[in-house]
Protein backbone atom coordinates (compact mmCIF):
# COMPACT_ATOMS: atom_id res chain seq x y z
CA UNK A 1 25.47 -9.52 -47.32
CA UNK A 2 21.60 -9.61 -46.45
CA UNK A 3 21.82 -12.81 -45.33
CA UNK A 4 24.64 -11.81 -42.50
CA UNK A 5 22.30 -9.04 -41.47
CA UNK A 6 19.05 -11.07 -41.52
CA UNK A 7 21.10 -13.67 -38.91
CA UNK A 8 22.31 -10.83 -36.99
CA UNK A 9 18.85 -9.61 -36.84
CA UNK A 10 17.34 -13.18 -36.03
CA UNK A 11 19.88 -13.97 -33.38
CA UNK A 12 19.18 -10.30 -31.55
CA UNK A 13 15.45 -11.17 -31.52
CA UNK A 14 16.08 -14.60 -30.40
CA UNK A 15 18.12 -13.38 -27.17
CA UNK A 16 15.82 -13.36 -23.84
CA UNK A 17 15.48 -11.03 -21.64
CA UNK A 18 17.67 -11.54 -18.00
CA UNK A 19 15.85 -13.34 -15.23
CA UNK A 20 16.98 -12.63 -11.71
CA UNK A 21 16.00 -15.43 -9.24
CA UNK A 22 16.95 -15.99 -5.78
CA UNK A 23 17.70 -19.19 -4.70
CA UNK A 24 19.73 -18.82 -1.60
CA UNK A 25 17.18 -16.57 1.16
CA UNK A 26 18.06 -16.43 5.02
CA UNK A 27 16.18 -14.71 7.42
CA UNK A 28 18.52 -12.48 9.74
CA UNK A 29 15.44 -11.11 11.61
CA UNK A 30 11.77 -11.36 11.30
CA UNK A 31 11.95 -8.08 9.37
CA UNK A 32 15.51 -8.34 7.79
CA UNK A 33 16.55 -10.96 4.70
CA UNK A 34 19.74 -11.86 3.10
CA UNK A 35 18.90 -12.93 -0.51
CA UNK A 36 21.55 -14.22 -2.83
CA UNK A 37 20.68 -13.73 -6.65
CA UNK A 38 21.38 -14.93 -9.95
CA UNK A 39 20.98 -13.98 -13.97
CA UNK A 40 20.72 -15.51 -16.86
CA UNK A 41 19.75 -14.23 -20.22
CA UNK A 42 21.14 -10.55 -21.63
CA UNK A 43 20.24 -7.15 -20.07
CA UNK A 44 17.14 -5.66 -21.12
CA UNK A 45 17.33 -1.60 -20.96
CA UNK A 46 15.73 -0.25 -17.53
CA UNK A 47 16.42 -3.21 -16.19
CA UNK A 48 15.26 -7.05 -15.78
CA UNK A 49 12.14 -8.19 -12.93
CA UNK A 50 12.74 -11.41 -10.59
CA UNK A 51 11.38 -14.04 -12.06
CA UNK A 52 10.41 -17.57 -9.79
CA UNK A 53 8.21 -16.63 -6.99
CA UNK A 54 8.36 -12.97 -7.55
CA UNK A 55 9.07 -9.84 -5.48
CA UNK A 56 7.59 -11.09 -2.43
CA UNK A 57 9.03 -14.44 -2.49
CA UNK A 58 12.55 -14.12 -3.75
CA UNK A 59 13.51 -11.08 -1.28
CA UNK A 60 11.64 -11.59 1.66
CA UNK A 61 11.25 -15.31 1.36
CA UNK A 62 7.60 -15.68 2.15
CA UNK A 63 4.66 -14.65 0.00
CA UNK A 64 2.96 -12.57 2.23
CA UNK A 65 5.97 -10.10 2.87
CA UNK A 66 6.62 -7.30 1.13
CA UNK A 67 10.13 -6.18 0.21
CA UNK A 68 10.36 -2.18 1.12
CA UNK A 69 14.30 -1.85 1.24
CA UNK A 70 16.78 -3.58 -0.99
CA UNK A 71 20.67 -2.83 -0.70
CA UNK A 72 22.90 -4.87 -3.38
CA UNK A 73 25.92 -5.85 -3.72
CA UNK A 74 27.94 -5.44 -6.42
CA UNK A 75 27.71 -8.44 -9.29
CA UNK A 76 30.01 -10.52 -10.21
CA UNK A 77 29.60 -12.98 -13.27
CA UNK A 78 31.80 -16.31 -13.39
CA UNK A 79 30.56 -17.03 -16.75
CA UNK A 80 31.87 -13.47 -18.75
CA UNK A 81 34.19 -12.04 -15.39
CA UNK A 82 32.64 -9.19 -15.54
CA UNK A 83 32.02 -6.84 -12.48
CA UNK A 84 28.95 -4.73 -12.35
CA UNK A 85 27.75 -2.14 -9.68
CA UNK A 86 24.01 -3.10 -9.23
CA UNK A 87 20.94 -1.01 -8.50
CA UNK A 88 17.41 -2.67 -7.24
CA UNK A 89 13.93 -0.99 -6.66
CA UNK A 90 10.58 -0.07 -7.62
CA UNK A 91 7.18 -1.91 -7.86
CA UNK A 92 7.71 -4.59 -9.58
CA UNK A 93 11.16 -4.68 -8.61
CA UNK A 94 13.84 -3.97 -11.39
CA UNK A 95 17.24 -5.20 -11.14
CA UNK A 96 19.72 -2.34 -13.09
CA UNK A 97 22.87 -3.14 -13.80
CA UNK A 98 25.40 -0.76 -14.35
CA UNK A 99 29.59 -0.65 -15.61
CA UNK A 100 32.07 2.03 -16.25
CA UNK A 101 31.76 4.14 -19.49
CA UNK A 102 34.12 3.00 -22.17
CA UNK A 103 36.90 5.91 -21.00
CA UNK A 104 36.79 4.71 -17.12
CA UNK A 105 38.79 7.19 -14.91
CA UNK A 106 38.03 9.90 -12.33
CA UNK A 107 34.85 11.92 -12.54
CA UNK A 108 33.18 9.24 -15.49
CA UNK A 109 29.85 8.11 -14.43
CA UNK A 110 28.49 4.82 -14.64
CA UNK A 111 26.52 3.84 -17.43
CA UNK A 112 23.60 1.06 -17.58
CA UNK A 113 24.63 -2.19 -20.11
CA UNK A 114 23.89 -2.18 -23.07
CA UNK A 115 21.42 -4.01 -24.01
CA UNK A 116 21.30 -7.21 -25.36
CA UNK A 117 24.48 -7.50 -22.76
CA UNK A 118 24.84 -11.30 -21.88
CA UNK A 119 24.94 -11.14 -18.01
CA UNK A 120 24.39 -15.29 -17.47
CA UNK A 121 25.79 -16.57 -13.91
CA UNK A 122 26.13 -12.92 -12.34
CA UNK A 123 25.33 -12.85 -8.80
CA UNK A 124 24.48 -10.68 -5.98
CA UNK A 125 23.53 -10.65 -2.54
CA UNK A 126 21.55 -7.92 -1.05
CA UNK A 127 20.06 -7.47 2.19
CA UNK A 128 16.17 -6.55 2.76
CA UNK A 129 13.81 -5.29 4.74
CA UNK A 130 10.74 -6.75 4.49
CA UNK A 131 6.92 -5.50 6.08
């Protein structure tokens, strides 16, 4: 019996935290980006940072830009078919990811994953304004 919860334990401290990167960035305007992001790893409560370039350089593709607005798209993952509504802001930037309650219906709210949530190969795209 201890041995099932010390691998339960050892597998929930080996999980890593999600990674968003985005690989896919076009430039709509000097001022205006479409981005196209990816996970992998589980959901870390309060949400997972960008990880390759950073802020800067995976929503307003350039270094020196600074991402003020970000408006997501809903996720979608191919890998577990899930569908998550998707929230992204603050400094760093935090990707949330939220799903319907576990009684889904009219007047439930949304509720964050939890965590430890595998969300590998979900994707957004979200449009930004950059300064």
């Amino acid at each position: 019996m201890w041995r099932a919860g010390a691998a339960a334990l050892l597998v929930a401290s080996t999980a890593s935290a999600a990674t968003w990167t985005c690989p896919k960035r076009t430039n709509l305007a000097p001022s205006i980006v479409v981005s196209y992001c990816q996970a992998s790893g589980t959901y870390t409560t309060g949400g997972d940072g960008l990880g390759g370039g950073g802020d800067n350089t995976e929503l307003c593709n350039s270094e020196n830009r600074i991402p003020v607005t970000v408006l997501p798209s809903a996720a979608a993952s191919k890998v577990t078919g899930q569908g998550y509504v998707v929230l992204a802001g603050g400094a760093p930037v935090k990707i949330v990811v939220l799903t319907a309650g576990n009684s889904p219906g009219a007047g439930v709210a949304l509720t964050q994953l939890d965590p430890g949530t595998d969300i590998e190969g979900a994707t957004f795209t979200a449009l930004v304004t950059c300064k």
